[in-house]
C-alpha atoms as a PDB file:
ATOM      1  CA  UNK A   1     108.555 170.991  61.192  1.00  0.00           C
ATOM      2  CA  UNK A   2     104.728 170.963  60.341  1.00  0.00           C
ATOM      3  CA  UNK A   3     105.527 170.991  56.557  1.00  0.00           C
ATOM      4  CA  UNK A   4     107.740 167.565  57.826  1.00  0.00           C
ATOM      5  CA  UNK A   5     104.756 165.889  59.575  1.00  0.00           C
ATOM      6  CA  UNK A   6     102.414 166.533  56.742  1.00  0.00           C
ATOM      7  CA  UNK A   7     104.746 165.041  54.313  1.00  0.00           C
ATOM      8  CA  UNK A   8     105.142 162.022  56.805  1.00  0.00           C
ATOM      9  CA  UNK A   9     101.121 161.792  57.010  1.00  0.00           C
ATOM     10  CA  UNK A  10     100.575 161.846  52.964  1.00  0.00           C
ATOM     11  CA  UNK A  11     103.250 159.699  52.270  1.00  0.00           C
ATOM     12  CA  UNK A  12     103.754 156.754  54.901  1.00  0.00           C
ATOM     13  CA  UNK A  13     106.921 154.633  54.532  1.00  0.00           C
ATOM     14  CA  UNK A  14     106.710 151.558  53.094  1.00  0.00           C
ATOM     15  CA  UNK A  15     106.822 148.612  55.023  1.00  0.00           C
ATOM     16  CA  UNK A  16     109.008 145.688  54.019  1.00  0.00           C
ATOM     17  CA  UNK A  17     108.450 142.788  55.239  1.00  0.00           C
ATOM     18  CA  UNK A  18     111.668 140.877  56.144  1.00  0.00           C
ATOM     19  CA  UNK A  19     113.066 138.194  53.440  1.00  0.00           C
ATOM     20  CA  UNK A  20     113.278 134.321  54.223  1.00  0.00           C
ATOM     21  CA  UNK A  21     111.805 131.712  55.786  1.00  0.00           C
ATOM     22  CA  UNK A  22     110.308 134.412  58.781  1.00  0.00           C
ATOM     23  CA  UNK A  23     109.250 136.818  55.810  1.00  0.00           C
ATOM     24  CA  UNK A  24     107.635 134.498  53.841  1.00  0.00           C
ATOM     25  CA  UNK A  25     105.368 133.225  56.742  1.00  0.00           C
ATOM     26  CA  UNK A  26     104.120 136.723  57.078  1.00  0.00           C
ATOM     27  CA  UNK A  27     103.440 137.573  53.629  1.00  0.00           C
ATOM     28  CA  UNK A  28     101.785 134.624  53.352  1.00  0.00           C
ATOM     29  CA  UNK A  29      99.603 135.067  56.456  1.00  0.00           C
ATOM     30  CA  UNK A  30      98.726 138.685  55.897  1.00  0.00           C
ATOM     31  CA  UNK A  31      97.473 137.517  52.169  1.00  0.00           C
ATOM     32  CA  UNK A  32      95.139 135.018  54.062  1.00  0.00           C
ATOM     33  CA  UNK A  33      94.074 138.414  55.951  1.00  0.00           C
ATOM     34  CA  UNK A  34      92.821 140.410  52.840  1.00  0.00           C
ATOM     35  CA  UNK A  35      88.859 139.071  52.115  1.00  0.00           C
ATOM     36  CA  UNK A  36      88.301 137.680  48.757  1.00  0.00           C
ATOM     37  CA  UNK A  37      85.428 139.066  46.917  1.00  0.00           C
ATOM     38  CA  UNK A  38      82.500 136.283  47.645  1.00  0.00           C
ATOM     39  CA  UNK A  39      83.551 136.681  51.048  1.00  0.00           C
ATOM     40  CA  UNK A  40      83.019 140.704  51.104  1.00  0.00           C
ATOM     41  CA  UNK A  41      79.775 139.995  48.580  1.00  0.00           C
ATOM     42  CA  UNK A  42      78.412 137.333  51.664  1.00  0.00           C
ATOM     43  CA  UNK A  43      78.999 139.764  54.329  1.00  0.00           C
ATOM     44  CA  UNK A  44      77.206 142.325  52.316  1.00  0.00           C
ATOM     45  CA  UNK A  45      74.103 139.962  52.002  1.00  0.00           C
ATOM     46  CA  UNK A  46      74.114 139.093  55.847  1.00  0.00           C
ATOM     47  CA  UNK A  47      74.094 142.787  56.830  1.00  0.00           C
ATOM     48  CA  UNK A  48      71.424 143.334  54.249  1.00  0.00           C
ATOM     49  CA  UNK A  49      69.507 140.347  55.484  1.00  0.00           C
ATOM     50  CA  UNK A  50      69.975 141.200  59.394  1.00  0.00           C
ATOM     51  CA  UNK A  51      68.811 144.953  58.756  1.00  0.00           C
ATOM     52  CA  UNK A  52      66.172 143.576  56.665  1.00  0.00           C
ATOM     53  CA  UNK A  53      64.491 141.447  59.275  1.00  0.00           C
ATOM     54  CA  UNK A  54      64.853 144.128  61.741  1.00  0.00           C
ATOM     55  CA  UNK A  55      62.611 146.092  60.310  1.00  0.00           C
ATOM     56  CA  UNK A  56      60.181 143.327  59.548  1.00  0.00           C
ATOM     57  CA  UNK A  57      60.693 142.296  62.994  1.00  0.00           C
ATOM     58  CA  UNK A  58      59.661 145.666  64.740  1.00  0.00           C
ATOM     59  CA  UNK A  59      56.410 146.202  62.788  1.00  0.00           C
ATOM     60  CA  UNK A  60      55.257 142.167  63.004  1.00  0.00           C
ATOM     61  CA  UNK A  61      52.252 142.026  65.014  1.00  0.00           C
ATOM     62  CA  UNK A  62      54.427 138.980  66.527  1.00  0.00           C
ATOM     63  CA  UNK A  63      55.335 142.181  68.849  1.00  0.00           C
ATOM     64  CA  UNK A  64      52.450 144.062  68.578  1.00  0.00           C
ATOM     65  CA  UNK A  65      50.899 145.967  71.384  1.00  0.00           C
ATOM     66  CA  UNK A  66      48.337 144.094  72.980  1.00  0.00           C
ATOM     67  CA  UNK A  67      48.373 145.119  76.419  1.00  0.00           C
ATOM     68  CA  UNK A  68      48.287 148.642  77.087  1.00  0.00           C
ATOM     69  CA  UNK A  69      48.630 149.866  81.405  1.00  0.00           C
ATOM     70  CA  UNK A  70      47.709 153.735  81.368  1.00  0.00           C
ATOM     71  CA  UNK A  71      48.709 155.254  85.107  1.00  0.00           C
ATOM     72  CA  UNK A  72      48.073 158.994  86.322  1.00  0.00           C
ATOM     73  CA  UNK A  73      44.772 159.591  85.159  1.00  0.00           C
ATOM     74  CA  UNK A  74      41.987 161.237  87.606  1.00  0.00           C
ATOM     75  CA  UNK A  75      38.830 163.233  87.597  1.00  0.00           C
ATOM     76  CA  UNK A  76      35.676 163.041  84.732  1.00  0.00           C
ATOM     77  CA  UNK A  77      37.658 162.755  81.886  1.00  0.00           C
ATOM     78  CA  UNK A  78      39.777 159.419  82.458  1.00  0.00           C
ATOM     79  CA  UNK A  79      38.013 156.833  80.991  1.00  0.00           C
ATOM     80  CA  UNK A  80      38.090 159.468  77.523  1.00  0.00           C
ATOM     81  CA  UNK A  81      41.612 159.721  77.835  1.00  0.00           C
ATOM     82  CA  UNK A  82      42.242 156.173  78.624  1.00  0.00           C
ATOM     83  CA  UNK A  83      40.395 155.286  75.793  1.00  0.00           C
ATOM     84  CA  UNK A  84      42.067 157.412  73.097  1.00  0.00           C
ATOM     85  CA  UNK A  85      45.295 156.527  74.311  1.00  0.00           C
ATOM     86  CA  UNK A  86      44.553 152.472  74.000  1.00  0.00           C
ATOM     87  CA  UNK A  87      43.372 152.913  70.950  1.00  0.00           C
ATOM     88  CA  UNK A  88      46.592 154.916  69.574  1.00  0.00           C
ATOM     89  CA  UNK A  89      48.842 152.460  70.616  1.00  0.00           C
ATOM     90  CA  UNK A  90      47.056 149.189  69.506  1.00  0.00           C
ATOM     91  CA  UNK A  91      48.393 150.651  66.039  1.00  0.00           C
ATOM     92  CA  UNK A  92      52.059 149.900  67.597  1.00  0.00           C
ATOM     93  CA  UNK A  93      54.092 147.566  68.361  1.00  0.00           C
ATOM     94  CA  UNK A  94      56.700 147.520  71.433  1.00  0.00           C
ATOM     95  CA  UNK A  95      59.677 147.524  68.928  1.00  0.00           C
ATOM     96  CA  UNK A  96      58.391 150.504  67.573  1.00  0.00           C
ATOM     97  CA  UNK A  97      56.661 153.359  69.791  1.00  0.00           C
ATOM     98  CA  UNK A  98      55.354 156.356  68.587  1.00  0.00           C
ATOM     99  CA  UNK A  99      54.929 158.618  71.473  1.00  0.00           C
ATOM    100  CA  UNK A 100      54.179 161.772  69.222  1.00  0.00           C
ATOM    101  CA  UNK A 101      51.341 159.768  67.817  1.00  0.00           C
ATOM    102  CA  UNK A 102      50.564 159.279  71.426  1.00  0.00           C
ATOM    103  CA  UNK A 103      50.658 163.063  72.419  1.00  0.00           C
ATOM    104  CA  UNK A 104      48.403 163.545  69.295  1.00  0.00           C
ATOM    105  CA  UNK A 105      45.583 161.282  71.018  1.00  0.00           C
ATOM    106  CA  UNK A 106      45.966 163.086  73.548  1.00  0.00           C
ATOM    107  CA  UNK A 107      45.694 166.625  72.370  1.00  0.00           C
ATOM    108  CA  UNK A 108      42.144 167.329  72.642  1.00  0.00           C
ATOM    109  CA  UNK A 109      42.561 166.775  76.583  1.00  0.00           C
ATOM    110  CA  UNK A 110      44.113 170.033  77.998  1.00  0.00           C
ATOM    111  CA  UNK A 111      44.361 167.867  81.278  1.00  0.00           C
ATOM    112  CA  UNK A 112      46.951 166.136  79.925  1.00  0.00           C
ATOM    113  CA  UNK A 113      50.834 167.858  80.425  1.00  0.00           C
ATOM    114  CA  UNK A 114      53.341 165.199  79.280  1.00  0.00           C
ATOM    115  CA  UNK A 115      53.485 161.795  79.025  1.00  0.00           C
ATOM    116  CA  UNK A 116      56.379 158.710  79.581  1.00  0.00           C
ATOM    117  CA  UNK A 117      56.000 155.816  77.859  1.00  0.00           C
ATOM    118  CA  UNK A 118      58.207 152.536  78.616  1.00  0.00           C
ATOM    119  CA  UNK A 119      57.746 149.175  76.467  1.00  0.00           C
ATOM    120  CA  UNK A 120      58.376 145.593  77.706  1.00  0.00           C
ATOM    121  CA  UNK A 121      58.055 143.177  74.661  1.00  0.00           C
ATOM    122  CA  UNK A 122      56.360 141.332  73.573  1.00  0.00           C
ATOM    123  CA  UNK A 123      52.875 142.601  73.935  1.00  0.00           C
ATOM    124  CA  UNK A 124      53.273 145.506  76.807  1.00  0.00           C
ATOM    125  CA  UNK A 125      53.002 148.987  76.729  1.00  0.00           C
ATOM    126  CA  UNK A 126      53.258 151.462  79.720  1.00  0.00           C
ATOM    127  CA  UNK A 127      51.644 155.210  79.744  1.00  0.00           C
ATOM    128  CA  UNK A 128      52.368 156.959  82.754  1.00  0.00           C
ATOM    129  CA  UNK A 129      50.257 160.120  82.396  1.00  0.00           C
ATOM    130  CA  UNK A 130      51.169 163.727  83.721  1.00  0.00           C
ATOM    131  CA  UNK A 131      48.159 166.225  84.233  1.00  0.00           C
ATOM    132  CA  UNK A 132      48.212 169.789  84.890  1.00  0.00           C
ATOM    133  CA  UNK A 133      47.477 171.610  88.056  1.00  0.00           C
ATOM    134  CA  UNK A 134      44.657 173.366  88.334  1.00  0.00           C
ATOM    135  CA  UNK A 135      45.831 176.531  89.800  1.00  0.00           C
ATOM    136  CA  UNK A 136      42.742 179.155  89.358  1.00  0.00           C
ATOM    137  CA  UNK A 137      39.459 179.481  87.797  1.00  0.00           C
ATOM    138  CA  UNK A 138      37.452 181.920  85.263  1.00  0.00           C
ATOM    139  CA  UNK A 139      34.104 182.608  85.248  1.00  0.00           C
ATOM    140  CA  UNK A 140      33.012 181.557  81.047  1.00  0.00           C
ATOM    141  CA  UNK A 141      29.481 181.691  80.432  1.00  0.00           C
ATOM    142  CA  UNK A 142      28.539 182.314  84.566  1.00  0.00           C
ATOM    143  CA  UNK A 143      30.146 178.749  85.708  1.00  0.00           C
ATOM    144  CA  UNK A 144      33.806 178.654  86.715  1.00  0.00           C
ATOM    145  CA  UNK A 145      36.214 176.819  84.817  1.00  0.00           C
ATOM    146  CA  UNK A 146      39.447 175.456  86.157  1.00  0.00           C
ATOM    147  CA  UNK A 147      43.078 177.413  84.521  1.00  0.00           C
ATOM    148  CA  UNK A 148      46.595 175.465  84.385  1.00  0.00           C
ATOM    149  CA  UNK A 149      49.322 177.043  84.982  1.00  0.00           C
ATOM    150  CA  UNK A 150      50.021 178.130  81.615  1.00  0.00           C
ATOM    151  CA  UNK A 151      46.884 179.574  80.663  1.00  0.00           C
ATOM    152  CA  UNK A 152      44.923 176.051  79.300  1.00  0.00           C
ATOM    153  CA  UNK A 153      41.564 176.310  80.420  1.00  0.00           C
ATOM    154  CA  UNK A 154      40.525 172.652  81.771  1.00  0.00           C
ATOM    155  CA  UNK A 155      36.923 172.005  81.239  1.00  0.00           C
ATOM    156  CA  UNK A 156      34.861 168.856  82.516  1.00  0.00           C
ATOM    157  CA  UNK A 157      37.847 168.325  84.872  1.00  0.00           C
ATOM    158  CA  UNK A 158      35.870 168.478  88.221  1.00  0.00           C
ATOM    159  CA  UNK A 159      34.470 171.283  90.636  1.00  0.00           C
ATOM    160  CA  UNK A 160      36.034 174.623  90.020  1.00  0.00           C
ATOM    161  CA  UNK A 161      34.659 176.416  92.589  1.00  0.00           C
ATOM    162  CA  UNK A 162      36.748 175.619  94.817  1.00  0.00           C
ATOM    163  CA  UNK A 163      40.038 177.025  92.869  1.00  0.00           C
ATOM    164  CA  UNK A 164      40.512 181.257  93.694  1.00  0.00           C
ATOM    165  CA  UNK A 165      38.623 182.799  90.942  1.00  0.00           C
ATOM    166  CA  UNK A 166      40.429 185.597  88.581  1.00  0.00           C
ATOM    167  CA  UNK A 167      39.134 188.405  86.722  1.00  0.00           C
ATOM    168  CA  UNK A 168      38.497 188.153  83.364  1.00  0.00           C
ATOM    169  CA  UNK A 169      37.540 191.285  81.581  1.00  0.00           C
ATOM    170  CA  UNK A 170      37.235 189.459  78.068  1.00  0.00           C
ATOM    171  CA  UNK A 171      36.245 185.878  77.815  1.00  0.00           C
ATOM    172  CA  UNK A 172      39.233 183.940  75.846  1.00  0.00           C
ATOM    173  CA  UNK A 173      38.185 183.269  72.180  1.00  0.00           C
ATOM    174  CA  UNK A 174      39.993 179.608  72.357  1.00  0.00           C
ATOM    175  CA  UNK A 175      41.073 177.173  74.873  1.00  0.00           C
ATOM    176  CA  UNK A 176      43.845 179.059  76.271  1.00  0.00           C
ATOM    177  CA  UNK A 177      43.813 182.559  77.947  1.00  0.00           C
ATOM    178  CA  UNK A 178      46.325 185.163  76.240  1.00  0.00           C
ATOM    179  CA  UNK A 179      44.902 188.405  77.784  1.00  0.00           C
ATOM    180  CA  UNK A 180      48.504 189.954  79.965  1.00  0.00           C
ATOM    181  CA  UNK A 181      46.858 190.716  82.740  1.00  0.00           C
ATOM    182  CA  UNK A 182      44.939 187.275  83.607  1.00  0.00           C
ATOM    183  CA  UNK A 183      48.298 185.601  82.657  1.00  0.00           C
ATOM    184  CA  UNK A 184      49.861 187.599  85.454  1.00  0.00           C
ATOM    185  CA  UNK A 185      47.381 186.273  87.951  1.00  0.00           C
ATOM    186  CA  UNK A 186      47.429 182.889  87.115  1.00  0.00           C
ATOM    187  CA  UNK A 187      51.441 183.041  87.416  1.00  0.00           C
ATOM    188  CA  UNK A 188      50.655 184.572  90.883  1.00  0.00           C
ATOM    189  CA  UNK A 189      48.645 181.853  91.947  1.00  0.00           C
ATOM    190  CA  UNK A 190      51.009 178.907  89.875  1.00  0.00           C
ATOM    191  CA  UNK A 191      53.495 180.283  92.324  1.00  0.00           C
ATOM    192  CA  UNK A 192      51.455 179.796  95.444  1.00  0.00           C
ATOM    193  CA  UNK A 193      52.410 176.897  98.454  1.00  0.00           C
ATOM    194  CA  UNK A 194      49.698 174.525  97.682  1.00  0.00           C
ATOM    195  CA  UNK A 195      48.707 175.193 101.403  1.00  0.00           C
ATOM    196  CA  UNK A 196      48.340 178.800 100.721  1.00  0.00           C
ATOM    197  CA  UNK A 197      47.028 178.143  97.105  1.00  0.00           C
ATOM    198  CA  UNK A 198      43.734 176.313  98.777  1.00  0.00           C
ATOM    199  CA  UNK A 199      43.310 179.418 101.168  1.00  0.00           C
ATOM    200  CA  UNK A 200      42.796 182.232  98.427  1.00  0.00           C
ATOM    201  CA  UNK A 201      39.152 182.784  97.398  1.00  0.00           C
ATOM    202  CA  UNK A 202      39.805 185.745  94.831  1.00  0.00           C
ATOM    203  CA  UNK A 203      42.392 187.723  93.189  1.00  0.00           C
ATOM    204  CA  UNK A 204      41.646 191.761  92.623  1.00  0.00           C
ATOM    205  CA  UNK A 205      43.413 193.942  90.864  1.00  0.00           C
ATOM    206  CA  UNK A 206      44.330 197.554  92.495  1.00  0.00           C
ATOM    207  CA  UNK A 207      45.918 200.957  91.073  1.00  0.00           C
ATOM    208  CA  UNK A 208      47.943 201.719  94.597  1.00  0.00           C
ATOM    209  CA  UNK A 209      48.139 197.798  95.638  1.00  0.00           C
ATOM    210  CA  UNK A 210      48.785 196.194  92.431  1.00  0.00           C
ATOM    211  CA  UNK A 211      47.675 192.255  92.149  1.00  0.00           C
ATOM    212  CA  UNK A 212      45.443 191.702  95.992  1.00  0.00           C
ATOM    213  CA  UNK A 213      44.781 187.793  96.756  1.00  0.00           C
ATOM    214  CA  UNK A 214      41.750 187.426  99.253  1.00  0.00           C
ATOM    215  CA  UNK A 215      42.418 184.688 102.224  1.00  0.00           C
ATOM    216  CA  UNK A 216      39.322 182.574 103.204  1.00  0.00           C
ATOM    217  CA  UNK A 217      38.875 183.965 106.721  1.00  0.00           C
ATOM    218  CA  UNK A 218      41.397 186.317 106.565  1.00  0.00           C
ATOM    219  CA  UNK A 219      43.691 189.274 105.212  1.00  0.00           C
ATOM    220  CA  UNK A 220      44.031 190.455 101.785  1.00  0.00           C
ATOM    221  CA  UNK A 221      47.305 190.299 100.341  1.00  0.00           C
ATOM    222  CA  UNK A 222      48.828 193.057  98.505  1.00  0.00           C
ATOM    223  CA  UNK A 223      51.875 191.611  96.051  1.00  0.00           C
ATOM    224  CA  UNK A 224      52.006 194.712  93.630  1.00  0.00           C
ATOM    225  CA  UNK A 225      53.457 193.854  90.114  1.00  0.00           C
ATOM    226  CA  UNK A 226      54.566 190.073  88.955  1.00  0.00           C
ATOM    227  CA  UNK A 227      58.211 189.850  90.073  1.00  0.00           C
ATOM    228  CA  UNK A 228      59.476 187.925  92.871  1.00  0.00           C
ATOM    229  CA  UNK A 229      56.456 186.046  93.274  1.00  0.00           C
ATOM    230  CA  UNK A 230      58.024 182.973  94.990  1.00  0.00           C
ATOM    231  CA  UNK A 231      59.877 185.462  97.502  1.00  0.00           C
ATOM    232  CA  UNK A 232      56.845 187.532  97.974  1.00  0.00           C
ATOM    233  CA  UNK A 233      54.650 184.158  99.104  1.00  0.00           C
ATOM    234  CA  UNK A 234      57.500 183.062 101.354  1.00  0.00           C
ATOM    235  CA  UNK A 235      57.195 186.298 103.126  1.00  0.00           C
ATOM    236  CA  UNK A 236      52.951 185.875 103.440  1.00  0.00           C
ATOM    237  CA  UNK A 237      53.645 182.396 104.682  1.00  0.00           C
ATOM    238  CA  UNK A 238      55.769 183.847 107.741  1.00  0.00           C
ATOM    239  CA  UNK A 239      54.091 186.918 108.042  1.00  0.00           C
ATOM    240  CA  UNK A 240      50.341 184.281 108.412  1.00  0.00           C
ATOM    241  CA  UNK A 241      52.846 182.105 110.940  1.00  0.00           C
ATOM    242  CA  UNK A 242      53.812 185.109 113.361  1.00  0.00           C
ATOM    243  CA  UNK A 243      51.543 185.577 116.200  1.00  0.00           C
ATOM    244  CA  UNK A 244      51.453 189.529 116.044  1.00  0.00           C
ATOM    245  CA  UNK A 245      50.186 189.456 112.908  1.00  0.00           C
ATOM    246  CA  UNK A 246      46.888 187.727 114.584  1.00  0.00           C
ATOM    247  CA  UNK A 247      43.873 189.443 113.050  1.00  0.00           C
ATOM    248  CA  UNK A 248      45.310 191.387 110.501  1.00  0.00           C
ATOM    249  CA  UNK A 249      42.890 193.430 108.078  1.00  0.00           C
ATOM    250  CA  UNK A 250      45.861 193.221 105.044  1.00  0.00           C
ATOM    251  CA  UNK A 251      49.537 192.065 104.670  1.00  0.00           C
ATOM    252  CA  UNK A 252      51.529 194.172 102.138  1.00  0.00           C
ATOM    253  CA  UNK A 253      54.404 192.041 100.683  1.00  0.00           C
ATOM    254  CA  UNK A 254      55.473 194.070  97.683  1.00  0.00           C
ATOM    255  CA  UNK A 255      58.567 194.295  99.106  1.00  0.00           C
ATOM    256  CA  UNK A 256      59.116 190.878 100.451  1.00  0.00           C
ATOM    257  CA  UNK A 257      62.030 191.393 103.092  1.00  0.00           C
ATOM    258  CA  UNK A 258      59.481 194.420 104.458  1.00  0.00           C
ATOM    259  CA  UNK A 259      56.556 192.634 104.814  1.00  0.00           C
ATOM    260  CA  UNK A 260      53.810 194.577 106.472  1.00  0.00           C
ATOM    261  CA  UNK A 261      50.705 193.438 108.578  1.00  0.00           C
ATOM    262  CA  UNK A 262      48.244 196.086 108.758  1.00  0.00           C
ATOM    263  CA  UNK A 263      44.540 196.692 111.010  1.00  0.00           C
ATOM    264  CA  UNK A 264      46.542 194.745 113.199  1.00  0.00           C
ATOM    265  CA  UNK A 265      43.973 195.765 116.497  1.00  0.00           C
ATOM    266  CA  UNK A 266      45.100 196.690 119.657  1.00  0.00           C
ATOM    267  CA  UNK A 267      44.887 194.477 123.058  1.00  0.00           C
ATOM    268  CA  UNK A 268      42.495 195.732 125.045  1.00  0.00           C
ATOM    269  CA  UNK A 269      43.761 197.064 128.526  1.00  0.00           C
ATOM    270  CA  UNK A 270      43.171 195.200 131.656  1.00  0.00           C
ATOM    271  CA  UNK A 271      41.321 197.122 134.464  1.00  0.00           C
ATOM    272  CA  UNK A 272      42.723 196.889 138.229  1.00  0.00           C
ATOM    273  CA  UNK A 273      39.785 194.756 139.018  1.00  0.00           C
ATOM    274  CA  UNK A 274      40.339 192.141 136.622  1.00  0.00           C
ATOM    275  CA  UNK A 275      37.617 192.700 134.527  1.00  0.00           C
ATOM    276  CA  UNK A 276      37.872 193.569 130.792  1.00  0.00           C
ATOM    277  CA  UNK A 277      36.702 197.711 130.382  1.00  0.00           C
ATOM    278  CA  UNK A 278      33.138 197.475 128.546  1.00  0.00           C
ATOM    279  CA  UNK A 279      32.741 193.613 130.037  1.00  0.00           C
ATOM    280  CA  UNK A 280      29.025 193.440 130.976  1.00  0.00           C
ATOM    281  CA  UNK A 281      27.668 192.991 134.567  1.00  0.00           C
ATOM    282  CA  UNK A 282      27.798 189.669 134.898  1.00  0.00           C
ATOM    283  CA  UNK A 283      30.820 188.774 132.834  1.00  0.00           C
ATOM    284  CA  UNK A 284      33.080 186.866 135.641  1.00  0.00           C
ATOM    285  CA  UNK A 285      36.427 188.645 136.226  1.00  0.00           C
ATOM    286  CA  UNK A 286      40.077 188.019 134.000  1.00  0.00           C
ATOM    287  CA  UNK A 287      37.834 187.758 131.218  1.00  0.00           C
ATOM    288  CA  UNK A 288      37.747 190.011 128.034  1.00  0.00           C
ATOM    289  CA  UNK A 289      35.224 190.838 125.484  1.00  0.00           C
ATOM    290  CA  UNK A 290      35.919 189.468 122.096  1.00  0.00           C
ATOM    291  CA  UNK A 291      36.129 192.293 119.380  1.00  0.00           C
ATOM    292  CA  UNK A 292      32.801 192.255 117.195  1.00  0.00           C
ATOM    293  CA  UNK A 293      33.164 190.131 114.122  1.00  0.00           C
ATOM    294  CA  UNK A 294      33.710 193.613 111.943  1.00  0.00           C
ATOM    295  CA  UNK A 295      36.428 194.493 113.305  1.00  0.00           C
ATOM    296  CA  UNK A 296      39.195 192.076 112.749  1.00  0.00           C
ATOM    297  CA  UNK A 297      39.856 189.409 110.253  1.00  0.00           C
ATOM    298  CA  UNK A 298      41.569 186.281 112.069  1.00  0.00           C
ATOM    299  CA  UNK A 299      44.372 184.990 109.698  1.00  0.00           C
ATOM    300  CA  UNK A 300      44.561 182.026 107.555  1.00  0.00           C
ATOM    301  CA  UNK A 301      45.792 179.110 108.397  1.00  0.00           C
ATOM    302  CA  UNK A 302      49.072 177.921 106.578  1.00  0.00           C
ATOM    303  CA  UNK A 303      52.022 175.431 107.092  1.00  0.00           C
ATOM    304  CA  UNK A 304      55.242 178.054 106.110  1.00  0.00           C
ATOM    305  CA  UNK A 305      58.528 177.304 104.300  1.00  0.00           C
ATOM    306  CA  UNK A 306      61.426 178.324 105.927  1.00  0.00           C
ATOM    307  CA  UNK A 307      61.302 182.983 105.739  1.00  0.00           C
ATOM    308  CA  UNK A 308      64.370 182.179 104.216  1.00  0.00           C
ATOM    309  CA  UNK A 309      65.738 185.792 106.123  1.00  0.00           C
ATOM    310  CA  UNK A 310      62.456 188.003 106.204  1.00  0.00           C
ATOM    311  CA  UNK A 311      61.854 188.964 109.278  1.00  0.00           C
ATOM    312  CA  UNK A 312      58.990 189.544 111.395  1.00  0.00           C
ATOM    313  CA  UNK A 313      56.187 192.077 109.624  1.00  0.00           C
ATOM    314  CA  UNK A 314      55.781 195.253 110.753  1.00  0.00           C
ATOM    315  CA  UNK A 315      52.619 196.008 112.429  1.00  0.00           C
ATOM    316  CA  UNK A 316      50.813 198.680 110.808  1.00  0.00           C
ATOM    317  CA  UNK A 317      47.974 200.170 112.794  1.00  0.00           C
END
């Protein structure tokens, strides 16, 4: 059967067309069908001419760039950036975008992450800018510099010293930090809620705790090695969010469904009378002595996600 159909396919039957008045109609209408030469040999020079003017067309400063809108662009190094990237795509025209050459302009900018570029002819061209998130900072040279999340350090890009600061054993020898354990932090803290993210001060590192983020105000959080880190901040978010974990020295989430508060301190008894044991004379009854400032560490504040299933931490004394 197959040897059938591939005789069929190499040799088609030949069609006769029917003899007569009806038959010679047709062969005369499907000779009018077949092109004559000039015919073919004008086509050919209208397709040549159309592609030809194309490509005149796109590079004719009748639709050169003119008008350049850059969007997205913030802190000390804008107008720089703004600059370079006008000046790139003057060299264009809207028919013909080069948005490598446009990454290239922007290269010496670490700020810079991606960018999208949309032309309207005949004269407009669109840059919508994406920058990276600072996420951390180093200490180079005794003043901190701002880190991206993957490893870029972004100098001249605004106050640092705000961003948690990492430790940095080695200074990096280029713009971009290599060194494993650095790159470890920084992925910690890329992983961070933003709310939680503005909270940490520091990151430590620990033999018997691993990676330990330091809250403004509050607890030190042990998260171990680098896995799980979104899972592991989910569980610090709840564990911050749950009222027994109120003035908690440390909370241990490197195992995120057992999170752990420890230091947690204990409420102080009521006495019969009403008054607080260790209250002074005149303290007026039902009221307590606060615990001395050394003692406990109130908590962070922080809007949580959803636990997502961890439940509530274990209070570890």
């Amino acid at each position: 059967m197959r040897r059938l159909l591939a005789l069929a396919v190499s040799r088609p039957l030949p069609v006769r067309l029917p003899s007569g008045v009806g038959g010679l109609a047709l062969r005369r209408f499907a000779f009018a069908l077949r092109p004559s030469p000039p015919v073919l040999a004008g086509l050919l020079v209208v397709l040549l001419a159309a592609t030809g003017g194309w490509l005149w067309l796109r590079d004719s400063s009748l639709v050169g760039v003119r008008k350049v809108e850059v969007t997205g662009l913030t802190g000390p190094q804008a107008g720089r950036i703004r600059t370079a990237l006008e000046g790139a795509a003057r060299n264009m025209t809207t028919l013909h975008v080069s948005v490598g050459a446009l990454r290239d302009a922007a290269s010496p900018f670490p700020i810079v992450k991606d960018l999208r570029v949309s032309a309207r002819p005949p004269h407009l061209l669109r840059i919508s800018v994406e920058e990276q998130d600072p996420v951390a900072a180093v200490l180079i040279d005794g003043r901190p510099v701002a880190v991206a999340p993957d490893g870029s350090l972004l100098r001249d890009t605004g106050d640092a010293s705000r961003l948690a600061l990492l430790p940095l054993d080695v200074p990096p020898g280029g713009e971009r930090i290599t060194a494993a354990p650095a790159r470890r932090e920084i992925a910690l803290m890329a992983a961070a809620p933003a709310a939680l993210r503005a909270q940490i001060t520091r990151v430590n590192r620990s033999r018997s705790h691993g990676m330990v983020a330091l809250v403004r105000g509050g607890p030190a959080l042990f998260f171990g090695g680098p896995s799980r880190l979104a899972a592991k901040w989910a569980a610090v978010a709840a564990v911050l969010a749950d009222n027994t974990s109120a003035g908690a020295r440390y909370v241990d989430v490197r195992v995120p469904e057992r999170p752990a508060a420890g230091g947690v301190p204990a409420p102080l008894p009521s006495s019969p009378s009403g008054v607080a044991p260790g209250a002074g004379a005149g303290a007026s009854p039902g009221t307590a002595t606060a615990p001395s400032s050394g003692s406990a560490v109130p908590p962070a504040t922080a809007t949580p996600p959803s636990p997502g299933g961890y439940g509530s931490p274990r209070a570890v004394p």
